[in-house]
N, C-alpha and C. Protein backbone atom coordinates (compact mmCIF):
# COMPACT_ATOMS: atom_id res chain seq x y z
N UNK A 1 42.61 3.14 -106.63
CA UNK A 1 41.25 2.63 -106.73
C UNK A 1 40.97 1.64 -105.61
N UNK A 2 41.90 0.40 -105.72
CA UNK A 2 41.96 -0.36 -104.22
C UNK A 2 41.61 0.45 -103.00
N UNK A 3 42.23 1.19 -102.98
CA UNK A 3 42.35 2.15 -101.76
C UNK A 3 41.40 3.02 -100.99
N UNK A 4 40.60 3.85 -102.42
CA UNK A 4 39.49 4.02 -102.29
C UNK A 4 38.29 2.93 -101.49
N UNK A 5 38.30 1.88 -102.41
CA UNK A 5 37.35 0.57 -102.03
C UNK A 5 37.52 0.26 -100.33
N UNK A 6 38.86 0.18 -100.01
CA UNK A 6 39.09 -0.11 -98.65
C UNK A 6 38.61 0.71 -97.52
N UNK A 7 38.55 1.83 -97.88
CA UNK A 7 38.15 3.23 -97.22
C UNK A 7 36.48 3.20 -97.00
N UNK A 8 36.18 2.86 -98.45
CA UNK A 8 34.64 3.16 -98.11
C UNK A 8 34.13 1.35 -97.89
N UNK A 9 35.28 0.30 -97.64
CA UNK A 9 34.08 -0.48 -96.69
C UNK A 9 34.49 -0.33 -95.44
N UNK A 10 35.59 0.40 -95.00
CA UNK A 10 35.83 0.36 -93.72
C UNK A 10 34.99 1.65 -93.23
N UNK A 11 34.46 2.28 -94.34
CA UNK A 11 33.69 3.54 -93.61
C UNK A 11 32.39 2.91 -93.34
N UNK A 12 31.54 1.95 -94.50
CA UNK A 12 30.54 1.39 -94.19
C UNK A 12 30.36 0.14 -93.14
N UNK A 13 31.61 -0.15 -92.36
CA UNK A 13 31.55 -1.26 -91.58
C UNK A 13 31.54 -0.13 -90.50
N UNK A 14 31.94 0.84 -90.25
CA UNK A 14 32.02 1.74 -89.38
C UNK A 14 30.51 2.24 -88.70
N UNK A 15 29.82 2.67 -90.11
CA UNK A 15 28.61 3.11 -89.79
C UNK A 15 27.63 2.03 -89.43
N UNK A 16 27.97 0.80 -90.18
CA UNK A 16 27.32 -0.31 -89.46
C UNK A 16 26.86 -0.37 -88.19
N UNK A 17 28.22 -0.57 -87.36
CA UNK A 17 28.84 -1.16 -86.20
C UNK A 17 28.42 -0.04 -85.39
N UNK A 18 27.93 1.30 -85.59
CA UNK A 18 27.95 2.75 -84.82
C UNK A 18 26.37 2.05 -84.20
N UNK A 19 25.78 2.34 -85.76
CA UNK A 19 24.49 2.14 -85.40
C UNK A 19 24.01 1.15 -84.41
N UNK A 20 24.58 -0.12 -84.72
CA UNK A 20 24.26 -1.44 -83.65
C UNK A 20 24.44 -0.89 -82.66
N UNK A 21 25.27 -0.23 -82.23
CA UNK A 21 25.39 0.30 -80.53
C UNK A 21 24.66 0.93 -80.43
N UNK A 22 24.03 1.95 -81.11
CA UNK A 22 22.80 3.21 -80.84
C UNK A 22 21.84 2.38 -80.75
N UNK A 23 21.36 1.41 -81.29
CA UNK A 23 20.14 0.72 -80.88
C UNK A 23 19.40 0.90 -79.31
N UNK A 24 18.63 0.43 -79.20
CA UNK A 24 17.95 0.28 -78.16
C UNK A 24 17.84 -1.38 -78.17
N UNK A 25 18.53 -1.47 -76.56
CA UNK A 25 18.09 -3.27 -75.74
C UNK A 25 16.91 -3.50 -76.40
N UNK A 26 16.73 -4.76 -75.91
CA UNK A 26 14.98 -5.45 -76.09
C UNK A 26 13.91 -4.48 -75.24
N UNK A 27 12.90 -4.39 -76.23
CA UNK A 27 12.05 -3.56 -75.21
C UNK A 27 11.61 -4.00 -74.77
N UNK A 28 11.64 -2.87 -73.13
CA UNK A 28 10.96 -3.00 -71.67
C UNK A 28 9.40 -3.40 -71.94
N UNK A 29 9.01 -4.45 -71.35
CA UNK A 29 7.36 -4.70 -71.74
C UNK A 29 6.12 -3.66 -70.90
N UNK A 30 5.79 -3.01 -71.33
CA UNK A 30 4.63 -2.39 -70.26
C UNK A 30 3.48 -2.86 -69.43
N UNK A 31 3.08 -2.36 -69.02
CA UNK A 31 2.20 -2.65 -67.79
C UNK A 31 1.27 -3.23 -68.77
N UNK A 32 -0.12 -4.54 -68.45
CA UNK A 32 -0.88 -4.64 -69.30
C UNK A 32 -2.00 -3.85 -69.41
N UNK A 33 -1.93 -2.69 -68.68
CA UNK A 33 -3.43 -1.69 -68.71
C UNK A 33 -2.79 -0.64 -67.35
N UNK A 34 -2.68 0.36 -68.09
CA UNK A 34 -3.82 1.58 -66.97
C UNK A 34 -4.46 2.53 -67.08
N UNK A 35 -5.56 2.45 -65.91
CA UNK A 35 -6.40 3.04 -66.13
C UNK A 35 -6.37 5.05 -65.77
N UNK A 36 -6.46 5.17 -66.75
CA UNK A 36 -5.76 6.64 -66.69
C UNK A 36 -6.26 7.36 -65.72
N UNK A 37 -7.44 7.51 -65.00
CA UNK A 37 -8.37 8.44 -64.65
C UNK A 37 -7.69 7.99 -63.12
N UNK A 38 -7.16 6.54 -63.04
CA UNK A 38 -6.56 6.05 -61.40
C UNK A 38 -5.49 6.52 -61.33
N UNK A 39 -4.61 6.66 -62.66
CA UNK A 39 -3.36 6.78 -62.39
C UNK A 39 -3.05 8.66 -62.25
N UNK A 40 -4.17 9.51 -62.72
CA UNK A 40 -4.21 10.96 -62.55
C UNK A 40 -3.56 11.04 -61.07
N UNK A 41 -3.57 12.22 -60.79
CA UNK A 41 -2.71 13.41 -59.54
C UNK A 41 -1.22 13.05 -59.27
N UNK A 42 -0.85 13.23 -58.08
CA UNK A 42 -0.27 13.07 -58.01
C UNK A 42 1.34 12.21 -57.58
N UNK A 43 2.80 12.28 -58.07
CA UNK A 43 3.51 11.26 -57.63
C UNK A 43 4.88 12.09 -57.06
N UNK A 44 4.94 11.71 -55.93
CA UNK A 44 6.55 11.95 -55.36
C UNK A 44 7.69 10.96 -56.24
N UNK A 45 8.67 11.71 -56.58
CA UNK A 45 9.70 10.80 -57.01
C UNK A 45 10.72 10.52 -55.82
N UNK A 46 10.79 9.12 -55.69
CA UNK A 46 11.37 8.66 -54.67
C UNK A 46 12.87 8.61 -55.33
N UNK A 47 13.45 7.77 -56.60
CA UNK A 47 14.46 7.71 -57.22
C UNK A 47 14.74 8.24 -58.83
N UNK A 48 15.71 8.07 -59.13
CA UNK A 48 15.85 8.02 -60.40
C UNK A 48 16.66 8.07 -61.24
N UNK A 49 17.07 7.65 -62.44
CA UNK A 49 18.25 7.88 -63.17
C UNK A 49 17.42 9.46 -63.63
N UNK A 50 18.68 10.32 -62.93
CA UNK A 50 17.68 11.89 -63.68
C UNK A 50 18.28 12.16 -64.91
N UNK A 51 17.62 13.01 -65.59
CA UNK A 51 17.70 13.56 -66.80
C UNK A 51 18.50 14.93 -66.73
N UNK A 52 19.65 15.41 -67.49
CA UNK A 52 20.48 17.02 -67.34
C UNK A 52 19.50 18.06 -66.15
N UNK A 53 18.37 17.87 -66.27
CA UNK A 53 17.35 18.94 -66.38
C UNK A 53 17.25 18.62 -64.38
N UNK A 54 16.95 17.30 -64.12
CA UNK A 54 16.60 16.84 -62.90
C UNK A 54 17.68 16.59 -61.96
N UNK A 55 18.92 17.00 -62.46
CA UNK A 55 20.06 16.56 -61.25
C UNK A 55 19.98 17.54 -60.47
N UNK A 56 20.15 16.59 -58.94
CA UNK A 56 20.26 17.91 -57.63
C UNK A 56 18.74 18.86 -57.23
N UNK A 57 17.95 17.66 -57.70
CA UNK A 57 15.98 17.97 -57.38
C UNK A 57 15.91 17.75 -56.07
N UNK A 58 15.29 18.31 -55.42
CA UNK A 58 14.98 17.79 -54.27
C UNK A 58 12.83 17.96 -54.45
N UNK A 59 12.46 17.30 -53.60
CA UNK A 59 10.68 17.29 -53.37
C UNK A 59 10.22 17.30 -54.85
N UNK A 60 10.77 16.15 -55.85
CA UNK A 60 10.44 16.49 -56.91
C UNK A 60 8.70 15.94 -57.27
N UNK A 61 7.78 16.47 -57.12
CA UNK A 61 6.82 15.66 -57.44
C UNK A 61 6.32 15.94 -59.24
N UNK A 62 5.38 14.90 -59.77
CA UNK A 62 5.08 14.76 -61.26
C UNK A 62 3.56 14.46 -60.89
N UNK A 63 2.82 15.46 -61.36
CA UNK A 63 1.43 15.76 -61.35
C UNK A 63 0.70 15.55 -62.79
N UNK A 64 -0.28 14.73 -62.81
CA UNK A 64 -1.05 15.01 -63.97
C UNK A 64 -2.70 14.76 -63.77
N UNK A 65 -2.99 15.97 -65.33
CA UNK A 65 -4.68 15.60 -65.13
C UNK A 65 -4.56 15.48 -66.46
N UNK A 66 -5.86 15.15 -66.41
CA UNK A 66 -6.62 14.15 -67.76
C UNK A 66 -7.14 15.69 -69.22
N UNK A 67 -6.63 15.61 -69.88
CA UNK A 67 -7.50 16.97 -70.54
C UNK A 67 -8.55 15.99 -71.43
N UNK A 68 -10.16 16.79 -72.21
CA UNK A 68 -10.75 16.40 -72.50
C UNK A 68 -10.56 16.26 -73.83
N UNK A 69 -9.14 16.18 -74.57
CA UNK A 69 -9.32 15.54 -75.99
C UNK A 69 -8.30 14.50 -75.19
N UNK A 70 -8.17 13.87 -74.13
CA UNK A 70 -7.23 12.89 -73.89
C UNK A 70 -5.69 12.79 -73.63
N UNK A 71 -4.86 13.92 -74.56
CA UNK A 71 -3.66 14.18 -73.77
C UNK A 71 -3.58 13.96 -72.50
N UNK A 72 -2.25 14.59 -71.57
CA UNK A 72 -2.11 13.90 -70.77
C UNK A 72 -1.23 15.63 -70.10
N UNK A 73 -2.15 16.41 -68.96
CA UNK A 73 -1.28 17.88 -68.77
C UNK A 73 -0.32 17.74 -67.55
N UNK A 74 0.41 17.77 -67.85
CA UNK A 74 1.88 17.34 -66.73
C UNK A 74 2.66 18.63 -65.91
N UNK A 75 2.83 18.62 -64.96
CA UNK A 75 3.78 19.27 -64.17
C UNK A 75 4.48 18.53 -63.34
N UNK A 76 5.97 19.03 -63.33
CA UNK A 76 6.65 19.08 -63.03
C UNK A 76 7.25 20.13 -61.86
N UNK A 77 7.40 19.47 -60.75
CA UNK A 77 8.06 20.35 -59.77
C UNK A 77 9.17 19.66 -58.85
N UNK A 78 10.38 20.48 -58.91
CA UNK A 78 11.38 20.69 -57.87
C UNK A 78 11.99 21.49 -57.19
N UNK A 79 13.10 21.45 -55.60
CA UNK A 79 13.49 22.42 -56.34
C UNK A 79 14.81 22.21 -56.12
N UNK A 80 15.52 22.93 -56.63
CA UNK A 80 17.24 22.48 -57.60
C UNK A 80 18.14 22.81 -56.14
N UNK A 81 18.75 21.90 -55.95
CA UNK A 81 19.81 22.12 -54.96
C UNK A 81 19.94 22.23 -53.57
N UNK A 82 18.14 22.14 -53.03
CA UNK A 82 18.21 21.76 -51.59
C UNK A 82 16.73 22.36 -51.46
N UNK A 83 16.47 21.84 -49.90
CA UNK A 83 15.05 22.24 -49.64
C UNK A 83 14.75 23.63 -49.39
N UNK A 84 15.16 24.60 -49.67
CA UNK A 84 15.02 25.64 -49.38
C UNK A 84 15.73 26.74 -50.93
N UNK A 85 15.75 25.09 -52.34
CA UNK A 85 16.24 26.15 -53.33
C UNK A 85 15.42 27.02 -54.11
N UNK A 86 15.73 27.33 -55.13
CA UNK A 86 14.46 27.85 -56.32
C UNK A 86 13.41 27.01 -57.17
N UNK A 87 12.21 27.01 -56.63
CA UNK A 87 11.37 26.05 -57.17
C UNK A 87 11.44 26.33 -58.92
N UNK A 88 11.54 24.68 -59.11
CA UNK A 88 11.51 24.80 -60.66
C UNK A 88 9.99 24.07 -61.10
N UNK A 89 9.68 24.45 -61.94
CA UNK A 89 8.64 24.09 -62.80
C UNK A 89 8.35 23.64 -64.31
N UNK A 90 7.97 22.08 -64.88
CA UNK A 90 8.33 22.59 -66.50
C UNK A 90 6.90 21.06 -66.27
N UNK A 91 6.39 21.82 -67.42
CA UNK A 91 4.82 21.57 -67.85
C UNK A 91 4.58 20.62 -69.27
N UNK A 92 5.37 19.88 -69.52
CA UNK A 92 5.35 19.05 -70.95
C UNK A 92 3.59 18.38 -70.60
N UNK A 93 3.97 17.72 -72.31
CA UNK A 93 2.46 17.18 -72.39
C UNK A 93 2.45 16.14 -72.82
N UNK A 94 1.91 14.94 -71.95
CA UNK A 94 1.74 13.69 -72.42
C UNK A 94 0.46 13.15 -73.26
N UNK A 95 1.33 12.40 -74.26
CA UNK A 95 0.53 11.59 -75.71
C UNK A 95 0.18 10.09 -75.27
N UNK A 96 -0.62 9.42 -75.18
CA UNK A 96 -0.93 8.45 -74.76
C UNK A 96 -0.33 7.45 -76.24
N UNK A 97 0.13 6.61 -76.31
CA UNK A 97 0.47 6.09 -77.60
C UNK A 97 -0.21 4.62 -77.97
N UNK A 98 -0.52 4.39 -77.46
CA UNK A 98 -1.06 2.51 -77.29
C UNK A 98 -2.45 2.66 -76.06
N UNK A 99 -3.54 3.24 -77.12
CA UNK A 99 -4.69 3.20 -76.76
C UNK A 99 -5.39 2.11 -75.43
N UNK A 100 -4.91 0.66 -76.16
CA UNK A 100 -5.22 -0.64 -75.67
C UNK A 100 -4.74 -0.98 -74.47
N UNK A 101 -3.49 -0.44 -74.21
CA UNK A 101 -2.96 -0.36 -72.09
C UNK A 101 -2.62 0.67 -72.11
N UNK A 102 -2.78 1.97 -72.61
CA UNK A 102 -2.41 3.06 -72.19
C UNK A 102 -1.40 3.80 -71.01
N UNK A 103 -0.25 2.31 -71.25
CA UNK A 103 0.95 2.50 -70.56
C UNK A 103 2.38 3.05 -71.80
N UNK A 104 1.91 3.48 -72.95
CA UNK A 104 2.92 3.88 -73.63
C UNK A 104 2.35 5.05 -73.83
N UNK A 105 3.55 6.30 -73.30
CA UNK A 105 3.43 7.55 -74.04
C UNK A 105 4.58 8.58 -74.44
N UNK A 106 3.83 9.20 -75.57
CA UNK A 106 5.11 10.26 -75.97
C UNK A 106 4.81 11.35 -74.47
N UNK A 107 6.09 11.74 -74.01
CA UNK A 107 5.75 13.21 -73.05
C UNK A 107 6.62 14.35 -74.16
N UNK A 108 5.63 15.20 -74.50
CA UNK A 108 6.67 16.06 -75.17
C UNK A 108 6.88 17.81 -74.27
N UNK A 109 8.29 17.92 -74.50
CA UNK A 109 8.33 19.19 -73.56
C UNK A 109 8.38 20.61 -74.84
N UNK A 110 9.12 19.79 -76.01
CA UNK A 110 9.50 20.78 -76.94
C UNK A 110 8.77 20.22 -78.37
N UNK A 111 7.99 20.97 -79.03
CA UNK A 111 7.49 20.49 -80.06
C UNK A 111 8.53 20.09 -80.91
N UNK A 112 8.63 19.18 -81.85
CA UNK A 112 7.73 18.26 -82.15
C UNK A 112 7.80 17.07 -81.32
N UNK A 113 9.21 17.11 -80.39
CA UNK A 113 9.69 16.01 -80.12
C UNK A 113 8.75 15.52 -78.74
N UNK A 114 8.41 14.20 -78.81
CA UNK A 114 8.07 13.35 -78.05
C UNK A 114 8.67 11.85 -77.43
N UNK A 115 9.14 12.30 -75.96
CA UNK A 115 10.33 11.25 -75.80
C UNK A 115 9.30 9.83 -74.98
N UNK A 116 9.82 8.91 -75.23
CA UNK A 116 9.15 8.29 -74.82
C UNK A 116 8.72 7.57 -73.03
N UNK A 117 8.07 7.41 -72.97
CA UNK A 117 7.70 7.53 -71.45
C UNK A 117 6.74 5.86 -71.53
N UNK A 118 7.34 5.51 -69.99
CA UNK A 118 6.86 3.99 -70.31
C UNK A 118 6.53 3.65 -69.06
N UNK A 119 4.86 2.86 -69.05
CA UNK A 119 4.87 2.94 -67.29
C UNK A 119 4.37 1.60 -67.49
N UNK A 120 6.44 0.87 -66.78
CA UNK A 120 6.75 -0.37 -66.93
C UNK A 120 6.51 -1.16 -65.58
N UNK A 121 6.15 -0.72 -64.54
CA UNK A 121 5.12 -1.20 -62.93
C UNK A 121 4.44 -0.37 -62.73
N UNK A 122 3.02 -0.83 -62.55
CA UNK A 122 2.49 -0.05 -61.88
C UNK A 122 1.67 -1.34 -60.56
N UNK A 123 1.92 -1.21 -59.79
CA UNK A 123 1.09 -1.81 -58.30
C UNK A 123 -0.55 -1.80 -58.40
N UNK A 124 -1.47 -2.62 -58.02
CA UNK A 124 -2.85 -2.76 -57.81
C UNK A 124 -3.67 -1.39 -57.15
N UNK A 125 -2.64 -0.58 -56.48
CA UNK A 125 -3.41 -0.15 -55.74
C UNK A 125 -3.01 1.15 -56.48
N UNK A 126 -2.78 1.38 -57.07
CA UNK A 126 -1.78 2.74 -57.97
C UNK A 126 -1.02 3.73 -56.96
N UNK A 127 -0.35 3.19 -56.32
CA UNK A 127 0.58 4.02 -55.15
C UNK A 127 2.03 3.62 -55.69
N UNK A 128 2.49 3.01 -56.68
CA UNK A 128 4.26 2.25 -56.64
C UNK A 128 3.71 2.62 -58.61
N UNK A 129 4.65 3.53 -58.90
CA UNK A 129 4.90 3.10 -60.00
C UNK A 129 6.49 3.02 -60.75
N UNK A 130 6.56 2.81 -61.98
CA UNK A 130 8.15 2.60 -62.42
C UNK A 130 7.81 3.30 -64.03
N UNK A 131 8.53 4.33 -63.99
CA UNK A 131 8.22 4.74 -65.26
C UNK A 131 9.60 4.45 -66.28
N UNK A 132 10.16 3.55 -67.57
CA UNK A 132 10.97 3.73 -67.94
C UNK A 132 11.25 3.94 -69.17
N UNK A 133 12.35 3.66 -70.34
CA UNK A 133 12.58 4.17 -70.93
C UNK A 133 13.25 2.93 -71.86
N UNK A 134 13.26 2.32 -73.03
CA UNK A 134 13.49 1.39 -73.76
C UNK A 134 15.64 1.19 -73.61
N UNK A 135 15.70 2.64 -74.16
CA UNK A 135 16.99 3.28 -74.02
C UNK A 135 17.81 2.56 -72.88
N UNK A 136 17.44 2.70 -71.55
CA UNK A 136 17.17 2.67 -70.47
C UNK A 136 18.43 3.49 -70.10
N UNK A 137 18.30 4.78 -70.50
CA UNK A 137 18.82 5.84 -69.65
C UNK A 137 18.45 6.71 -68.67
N UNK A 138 17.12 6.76 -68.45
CA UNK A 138 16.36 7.07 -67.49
C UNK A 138 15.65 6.85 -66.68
N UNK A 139 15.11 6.42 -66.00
CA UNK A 139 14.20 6.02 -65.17
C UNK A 139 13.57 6.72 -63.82
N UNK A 140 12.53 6.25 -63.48
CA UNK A 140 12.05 6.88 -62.44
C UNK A 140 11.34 5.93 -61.36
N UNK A 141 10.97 6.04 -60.36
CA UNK A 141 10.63 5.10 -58.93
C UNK A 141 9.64 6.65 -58.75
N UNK A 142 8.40 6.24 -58.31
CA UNK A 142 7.61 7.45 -58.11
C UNK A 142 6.75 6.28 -56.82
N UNK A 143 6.12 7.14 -56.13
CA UNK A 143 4.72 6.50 -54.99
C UNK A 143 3.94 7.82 -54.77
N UNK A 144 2.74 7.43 -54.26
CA UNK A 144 1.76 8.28 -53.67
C UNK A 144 2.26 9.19 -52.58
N UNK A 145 3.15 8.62 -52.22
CA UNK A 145 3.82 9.13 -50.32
C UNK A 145 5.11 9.42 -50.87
N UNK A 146 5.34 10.87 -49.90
CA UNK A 146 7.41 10.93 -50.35
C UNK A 146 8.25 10.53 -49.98
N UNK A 147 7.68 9.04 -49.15
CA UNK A 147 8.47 7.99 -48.85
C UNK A 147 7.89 6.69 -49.13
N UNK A 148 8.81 5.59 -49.00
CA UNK A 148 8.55 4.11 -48.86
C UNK A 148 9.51 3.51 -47.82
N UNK A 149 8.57 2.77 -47.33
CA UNK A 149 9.79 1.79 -46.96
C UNK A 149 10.78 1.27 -47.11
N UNK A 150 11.87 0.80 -46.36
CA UNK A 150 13.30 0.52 -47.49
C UNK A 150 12.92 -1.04 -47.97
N UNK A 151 12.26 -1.24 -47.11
CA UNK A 151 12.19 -3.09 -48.64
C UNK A 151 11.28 -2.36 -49.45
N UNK A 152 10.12 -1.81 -49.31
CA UNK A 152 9.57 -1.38 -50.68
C UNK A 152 10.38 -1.07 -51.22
N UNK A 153 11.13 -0.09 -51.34
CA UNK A 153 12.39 0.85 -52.32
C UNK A 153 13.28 -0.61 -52.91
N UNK A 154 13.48 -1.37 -51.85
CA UNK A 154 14.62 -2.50 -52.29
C UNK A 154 14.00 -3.02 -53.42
N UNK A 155 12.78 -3.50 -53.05
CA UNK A 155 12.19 -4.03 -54.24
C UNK A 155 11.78 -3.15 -55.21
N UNK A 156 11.33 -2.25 -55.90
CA UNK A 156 11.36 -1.73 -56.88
C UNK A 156 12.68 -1.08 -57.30
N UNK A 157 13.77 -1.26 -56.22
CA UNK A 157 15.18 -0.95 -56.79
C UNK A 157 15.62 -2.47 -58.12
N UNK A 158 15.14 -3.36 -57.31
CA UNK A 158 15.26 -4.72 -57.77
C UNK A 158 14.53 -5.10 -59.62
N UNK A 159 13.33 -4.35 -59.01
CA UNK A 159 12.87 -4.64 -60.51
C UNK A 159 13.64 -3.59 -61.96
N UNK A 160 13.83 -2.51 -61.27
CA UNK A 160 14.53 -1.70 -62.61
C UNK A 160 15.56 -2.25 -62.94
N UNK A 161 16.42 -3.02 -61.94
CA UNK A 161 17.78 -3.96 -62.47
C UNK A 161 16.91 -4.88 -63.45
N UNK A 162 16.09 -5.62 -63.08
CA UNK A 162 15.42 -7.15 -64.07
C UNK A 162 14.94 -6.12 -64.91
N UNK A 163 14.80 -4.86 -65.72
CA UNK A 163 14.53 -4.58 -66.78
C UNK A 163 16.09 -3.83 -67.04
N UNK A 164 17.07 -4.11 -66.68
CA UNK A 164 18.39 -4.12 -67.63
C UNK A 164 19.25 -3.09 -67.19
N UNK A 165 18.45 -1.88 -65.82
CA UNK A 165 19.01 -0.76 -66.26
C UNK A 165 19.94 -0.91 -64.88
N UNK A 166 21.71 -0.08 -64.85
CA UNK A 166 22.65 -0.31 -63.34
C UNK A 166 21.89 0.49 -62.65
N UNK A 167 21.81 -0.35 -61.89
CA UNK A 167 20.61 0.60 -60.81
C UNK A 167 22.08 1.16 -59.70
N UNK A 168 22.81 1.24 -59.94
CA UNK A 168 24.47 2.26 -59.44
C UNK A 168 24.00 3.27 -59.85
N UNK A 169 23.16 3.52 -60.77
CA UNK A 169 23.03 4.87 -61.22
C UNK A 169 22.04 5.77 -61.14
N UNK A 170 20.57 4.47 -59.90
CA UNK A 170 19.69 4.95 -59.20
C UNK A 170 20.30 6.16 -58.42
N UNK A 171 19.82 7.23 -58.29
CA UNK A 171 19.86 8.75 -57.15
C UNK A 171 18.35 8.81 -56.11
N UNK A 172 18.29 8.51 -54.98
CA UNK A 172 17.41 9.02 -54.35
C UNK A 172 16.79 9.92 -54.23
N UNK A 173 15.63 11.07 -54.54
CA UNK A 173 15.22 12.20 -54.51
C UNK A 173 15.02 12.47 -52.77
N UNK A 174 15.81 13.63 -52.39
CA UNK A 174 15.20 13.74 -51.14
C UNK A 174 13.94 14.91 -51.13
N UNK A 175 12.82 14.08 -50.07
CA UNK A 175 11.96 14.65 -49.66
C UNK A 175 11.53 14.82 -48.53
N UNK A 176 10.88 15.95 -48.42
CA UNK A 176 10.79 16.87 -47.09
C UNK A 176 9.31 16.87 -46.95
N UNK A 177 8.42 16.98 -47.84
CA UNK A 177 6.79 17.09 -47.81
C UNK A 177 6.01 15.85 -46.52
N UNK A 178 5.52 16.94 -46.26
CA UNK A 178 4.57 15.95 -45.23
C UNK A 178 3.38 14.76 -46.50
C-alpha cells in the first residue's frame, strides 16, 4: 500500500514538473497596433528560426491580402534547396485574434489548428518586421527588400535575443530577387 502511495506521488510530481517545462516563457508583448491594410503585400524573409517545413528555403517571401470578412489570405513561397530548386508553395489562413492591435493572430494551415503568430516589431514605416512566437521556437526577421543592411539585420538580430529567443539559432534566408 506504502508503495503504491510512493509511486503515484512520484508519478504526480512527475507530471507536475513535465508540465512546468512545457509552459510557455512570459509572453512576448506585441506591437501596440497594426494597421492591417499597411501591413498587406508583401515580405522577404531575411532570417529565421525555420519551422520542419522551411529548412533549406531559399527567396522565401510571405504575401498577404486582406479578404472581405477580415481573415487574413497568406502565401507562402520558397524554394527548397537552392536558387534554382522546386518552388514550394503553402497558402494557410490568418485569424486576426486581438481586434484592438491586431498584432495577434491564429495562422492556420490545417483545420482546426491555429498556431499562433505574433507581430512582436513592426517599424513606422512598415518595411522591418519581427514576427514571433510566445513558445519562442520560431521566429521570423521579414523587410520589404530581400535585403538589409548588416546593422539593420544586427539590430533586429538584437531585438529577438531581448525577447528571449538564442538567436544561434537565427538561419539567414538567402535571396536572389531583385
Amino acid at each position: 500500500m506504502m508503495r503504491a502511495l510512493c509511486r503515484s506521488g512520484f508519478l504526480a510530481l512527475f507530471m507536475l514538473l513535465t508540465a512546468c517545462a512545457a509552459m510557455p516563457k512570459d509572453p512576448i508583448p506585441p506591437v501596440a497596433h497594426v494597421d492591417l491594410e499597411r501591413f498587406m503585400g508583401p515580405w522577404y524573409v531575411i532570417a529565421s528560426i525555420p519551422t520542419f517545413l522551411e529548412k533549406n528555403a531559399y527567396d522565401a517571401v510571405e504575401s498577404y491580402a486582406l479578404n472581405p470578412d477580415g481573415t487574413i489570405a497568406t502565401t507562402f513561397t520558397f524554394r527548397k534547396g537552392g536558387f534554382d530548386g522546386p518552388l514550394k508553395t503553402m497558402k494557410p489562413t490568418g485569424f486576426v485574434r486581438d481586434k484592438s492591435s491586431n498584432a495577434r493572430w491564429g495562422m492556420q494551415f490545417i483545420w482546426p489548428i491555429k498556431a499562433q503568430y505574433l507581430i512582436a516589431y513592426l517599424d513606422e514605416s512598415y518595411t522591418e518586421t519581427i514576427v514571433a512566437r510566445d513558445r519562442r521556437d520560431y521566429v521570423w526577421i521579414m523587410a520589404r527588400t530581400p535585403s538589409l543592411r548588416p546593422e539593420d539585420y544586427d539590430r533586429l538580430r538584437a531585438r529577438v535575443g531581448a525577447m528571449g529567443y538564442d538567436t544561434n539559432k537565427l538561419q539567414l534566408v538567402p535571396q536572389q530577387r531583385p
